[in-house]
Protein backbone atom coordinates (compact mmCIF):
# COMPACT_ATOMS: atom_id res chain seq x y z
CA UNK A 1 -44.06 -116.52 -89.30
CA UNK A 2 -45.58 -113.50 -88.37
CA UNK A 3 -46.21 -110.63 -90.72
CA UNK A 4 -44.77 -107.01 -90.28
CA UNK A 5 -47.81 -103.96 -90.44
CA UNK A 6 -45.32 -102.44 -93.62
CA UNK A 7 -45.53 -105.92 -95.10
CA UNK A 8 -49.28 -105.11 -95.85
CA UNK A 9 -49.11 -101.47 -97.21
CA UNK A 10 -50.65 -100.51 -93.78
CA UNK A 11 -50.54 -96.33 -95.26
CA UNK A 12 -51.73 -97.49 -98.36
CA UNK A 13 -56.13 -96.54 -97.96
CA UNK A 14 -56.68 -98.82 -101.63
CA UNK A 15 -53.76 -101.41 -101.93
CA UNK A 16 -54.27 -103.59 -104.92
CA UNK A 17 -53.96 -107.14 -105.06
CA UNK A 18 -53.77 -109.56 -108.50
CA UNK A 19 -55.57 -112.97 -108.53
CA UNK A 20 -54.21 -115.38 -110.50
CA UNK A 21 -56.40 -118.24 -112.07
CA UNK A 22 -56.08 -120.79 -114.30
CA UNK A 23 -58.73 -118.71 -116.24
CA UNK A 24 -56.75 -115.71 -116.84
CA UNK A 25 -56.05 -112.66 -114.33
CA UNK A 26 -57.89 -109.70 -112.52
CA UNK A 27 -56.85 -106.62 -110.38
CA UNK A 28 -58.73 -106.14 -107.22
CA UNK A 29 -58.39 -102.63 -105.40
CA UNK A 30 -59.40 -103.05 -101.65
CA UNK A 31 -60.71 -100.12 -99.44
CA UNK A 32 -59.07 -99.89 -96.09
CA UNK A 33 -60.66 -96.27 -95.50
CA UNK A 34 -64.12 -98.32 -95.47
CA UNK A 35 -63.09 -101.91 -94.24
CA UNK A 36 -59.92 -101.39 -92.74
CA UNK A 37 -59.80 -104.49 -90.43
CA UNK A 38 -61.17 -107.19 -93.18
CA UNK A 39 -58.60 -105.62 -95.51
CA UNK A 40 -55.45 -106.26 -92.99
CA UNK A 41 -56.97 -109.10 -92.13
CA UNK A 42 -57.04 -110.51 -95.75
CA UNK A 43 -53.63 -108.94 -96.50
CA UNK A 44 -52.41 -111.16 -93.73
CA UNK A 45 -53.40 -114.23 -95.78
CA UNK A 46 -52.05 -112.70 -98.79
CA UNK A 47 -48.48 -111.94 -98.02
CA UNK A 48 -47.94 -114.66 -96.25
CA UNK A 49 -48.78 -117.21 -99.37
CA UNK A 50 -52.21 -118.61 -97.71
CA UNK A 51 -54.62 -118.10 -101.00
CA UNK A 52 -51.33 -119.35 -103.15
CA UNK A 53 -52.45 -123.13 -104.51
CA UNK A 54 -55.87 -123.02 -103.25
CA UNK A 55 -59.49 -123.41 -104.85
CA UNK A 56 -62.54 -121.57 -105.49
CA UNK A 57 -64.77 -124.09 -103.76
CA UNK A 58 -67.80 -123.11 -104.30
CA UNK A 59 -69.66 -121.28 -107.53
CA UNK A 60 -73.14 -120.92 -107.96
CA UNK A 61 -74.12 -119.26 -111.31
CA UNK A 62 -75.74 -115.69 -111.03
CA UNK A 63 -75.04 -115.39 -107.45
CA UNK A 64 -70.95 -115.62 -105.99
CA UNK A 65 -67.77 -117.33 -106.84
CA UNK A 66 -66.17 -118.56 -102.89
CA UNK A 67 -62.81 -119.07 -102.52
CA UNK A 68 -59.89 -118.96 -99.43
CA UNK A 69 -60.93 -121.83 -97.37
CA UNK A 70 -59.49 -124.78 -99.14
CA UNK A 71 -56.13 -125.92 -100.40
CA UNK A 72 -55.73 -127.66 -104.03
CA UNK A 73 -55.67 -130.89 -102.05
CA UNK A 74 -58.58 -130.25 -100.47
CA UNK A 75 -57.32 -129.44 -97.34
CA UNK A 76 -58.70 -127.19 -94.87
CA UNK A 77 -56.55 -123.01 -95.01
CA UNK A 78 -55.41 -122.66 -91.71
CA UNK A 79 -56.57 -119.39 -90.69
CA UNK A 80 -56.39 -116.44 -88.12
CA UNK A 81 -58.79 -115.44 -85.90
CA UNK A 82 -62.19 -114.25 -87.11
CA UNK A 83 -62.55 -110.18 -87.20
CA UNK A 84 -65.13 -108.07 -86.34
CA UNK A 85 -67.93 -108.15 -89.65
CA UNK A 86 -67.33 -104.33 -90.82
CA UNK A 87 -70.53 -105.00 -93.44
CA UNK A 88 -72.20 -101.08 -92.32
CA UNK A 89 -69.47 -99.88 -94.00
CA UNK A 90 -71.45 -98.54 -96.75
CA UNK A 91 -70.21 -101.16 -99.80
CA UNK A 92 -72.72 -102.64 -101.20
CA UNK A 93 -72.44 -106.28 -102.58
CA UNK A 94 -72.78 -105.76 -106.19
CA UNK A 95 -71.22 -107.24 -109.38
CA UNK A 96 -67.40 -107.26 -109.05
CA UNK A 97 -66.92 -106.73 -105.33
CA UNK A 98 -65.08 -108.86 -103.08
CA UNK A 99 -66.35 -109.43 -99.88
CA UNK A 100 -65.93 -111.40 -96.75
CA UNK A 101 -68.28 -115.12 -96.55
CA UNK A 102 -68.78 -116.27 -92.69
CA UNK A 103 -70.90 -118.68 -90.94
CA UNK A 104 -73.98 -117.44 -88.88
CA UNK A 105 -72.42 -115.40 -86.56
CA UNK A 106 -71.16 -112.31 -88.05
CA UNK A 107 -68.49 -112.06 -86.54
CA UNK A 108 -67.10 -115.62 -87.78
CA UNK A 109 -65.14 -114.47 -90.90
CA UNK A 110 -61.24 -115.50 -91.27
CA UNK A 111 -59.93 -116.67 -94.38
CA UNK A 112 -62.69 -116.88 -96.83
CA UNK A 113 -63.60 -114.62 -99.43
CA UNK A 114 -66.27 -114.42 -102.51
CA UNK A 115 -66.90 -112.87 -105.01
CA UNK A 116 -70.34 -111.13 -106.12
CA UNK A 117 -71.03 -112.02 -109.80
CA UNK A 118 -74.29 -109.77 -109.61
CA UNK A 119 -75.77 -107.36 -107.29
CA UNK A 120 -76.52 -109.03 -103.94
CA UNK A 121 -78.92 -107.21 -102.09
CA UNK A 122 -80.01 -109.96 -100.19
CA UNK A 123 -76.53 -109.93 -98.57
CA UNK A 124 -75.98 -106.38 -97.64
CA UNK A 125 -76.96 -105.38 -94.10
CA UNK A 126 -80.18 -104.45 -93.03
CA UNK A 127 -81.55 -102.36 -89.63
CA UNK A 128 -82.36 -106.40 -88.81
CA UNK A 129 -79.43 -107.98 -89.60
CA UNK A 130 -76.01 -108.39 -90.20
CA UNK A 131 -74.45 -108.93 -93.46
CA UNK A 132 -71.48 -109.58 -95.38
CA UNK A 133 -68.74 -107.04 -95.47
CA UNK A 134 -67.48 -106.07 -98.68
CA UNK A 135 -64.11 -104.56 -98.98
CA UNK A 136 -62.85 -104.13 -102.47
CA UNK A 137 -63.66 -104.37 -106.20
CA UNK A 138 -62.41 -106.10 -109.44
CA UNK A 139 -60.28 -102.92 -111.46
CA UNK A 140 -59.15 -105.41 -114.10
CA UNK A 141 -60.78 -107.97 -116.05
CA UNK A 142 -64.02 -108.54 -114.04
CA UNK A 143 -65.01 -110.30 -117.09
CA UNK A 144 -62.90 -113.07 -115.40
CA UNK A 145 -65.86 -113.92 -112.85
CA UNK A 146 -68.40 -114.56 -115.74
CA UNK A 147 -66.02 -117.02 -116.79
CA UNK A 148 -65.45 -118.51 -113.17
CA UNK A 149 -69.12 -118.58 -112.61
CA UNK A 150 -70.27 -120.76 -115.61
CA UNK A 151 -68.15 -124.03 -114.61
CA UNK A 152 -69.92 -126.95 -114.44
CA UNK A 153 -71.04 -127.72 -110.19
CA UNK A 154 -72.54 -130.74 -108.51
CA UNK A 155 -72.34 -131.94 -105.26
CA UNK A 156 -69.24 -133.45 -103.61
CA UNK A 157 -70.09 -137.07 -102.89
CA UNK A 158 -67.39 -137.22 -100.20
CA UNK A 159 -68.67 -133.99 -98.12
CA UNK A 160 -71.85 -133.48 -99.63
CA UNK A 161 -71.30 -129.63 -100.20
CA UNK A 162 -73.26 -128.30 -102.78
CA UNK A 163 -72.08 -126.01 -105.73
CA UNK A 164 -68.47 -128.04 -106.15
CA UNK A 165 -66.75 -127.52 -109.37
CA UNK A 166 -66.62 -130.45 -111.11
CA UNK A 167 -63.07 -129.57 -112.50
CA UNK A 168 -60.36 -127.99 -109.72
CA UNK A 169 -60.76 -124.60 -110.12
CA UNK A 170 -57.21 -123.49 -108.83
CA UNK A 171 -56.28 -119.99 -107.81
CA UNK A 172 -52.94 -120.11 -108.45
CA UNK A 173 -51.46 -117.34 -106.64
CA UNK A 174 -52.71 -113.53 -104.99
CA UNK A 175 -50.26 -111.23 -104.67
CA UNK A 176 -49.80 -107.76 -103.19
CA UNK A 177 -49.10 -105.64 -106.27
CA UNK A 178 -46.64 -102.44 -105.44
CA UNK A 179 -48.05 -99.11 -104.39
CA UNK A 180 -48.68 -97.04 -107.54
């Protein structure tokens, strides 16, 4: 089902959005003046359920907590098409920001998200290279992701990936919080 542009607070510059865990709950404000097409883009996902019932899938200690790419079966999300990586937008990827992962082209992000649970220099951009576009912050309880980022990992036997929780952890539900 498609989504309407008023579905997704398209006036709103800094919608906010709550995560729901089975850890406890955080309020993330997003900045569409700075990243306005991975904002819609993950707004898309948002209102339409997508991140409801899924996992954080990957969490390596001291670095990010990944999420939006599987569901709590581990299924594959179905996502949208990628959009354009908006990572010169001048956020940085430090402690409590949320920001878009991708593959190795830059312009490859869809559904999946992370969190940085310290400053990540190594993943801003550089006059080299490409990096990975941040587009909101934690505004509530960003003691959540030290939580989050101390579960115990280890590699998935069936896929092989690397930095598995060992226990589901389940994001319940993300949901578009009214306009203040």
């Amino acid at each position: 089902m498609p989504v309407k542009a008023q579905d997704i607070q398209q006036n709103n510059l800094f919608p906010r959005v709550k995560f729901v865990t089975e850890h406890g709950e955080m309020v993330v404000e997003l900045d569409r003046m700075r990243a306005p097409l991975t904002v819609d883009n993950f707004l898309r996902y948002v209102v339409a359920g997508d991140y409801n019932n899924t996992l954080f899938h990957r969490v390596v200690e001291d670095f990010v907590v990944q999420g939006g790419g599987y569901k709590a079966d581990d299924s594959p999300l179905r996502t949208r098409d990628p959009v354009v990586n908006e990572s010169g937008n001048g956020l940085t990827n430090q402690f409590a920001t949320i920001a878009m992962a991708r593959e190795r082209n830059p312009h490859s992000a869809s559904s999946q998200f992370y969190f940085n649970v310290k400053d990540n220099d190594s993943l801003n951009p550089s006059s080299r290279r490409w990096g990975y576009a941040v587009f909101g912050r934690v505004v509530e309880n960003d003691a959540l992701l030290h939580e989050l980022a101390s579960v115990e990992t280890h590699t998935d036997p069936d896929t092989q990936a690397d930095d598995v929780p060992v226990q589901p952890l389940r994001l319940i539900r993300v949901q578009l919080l009214p306009r203040e």
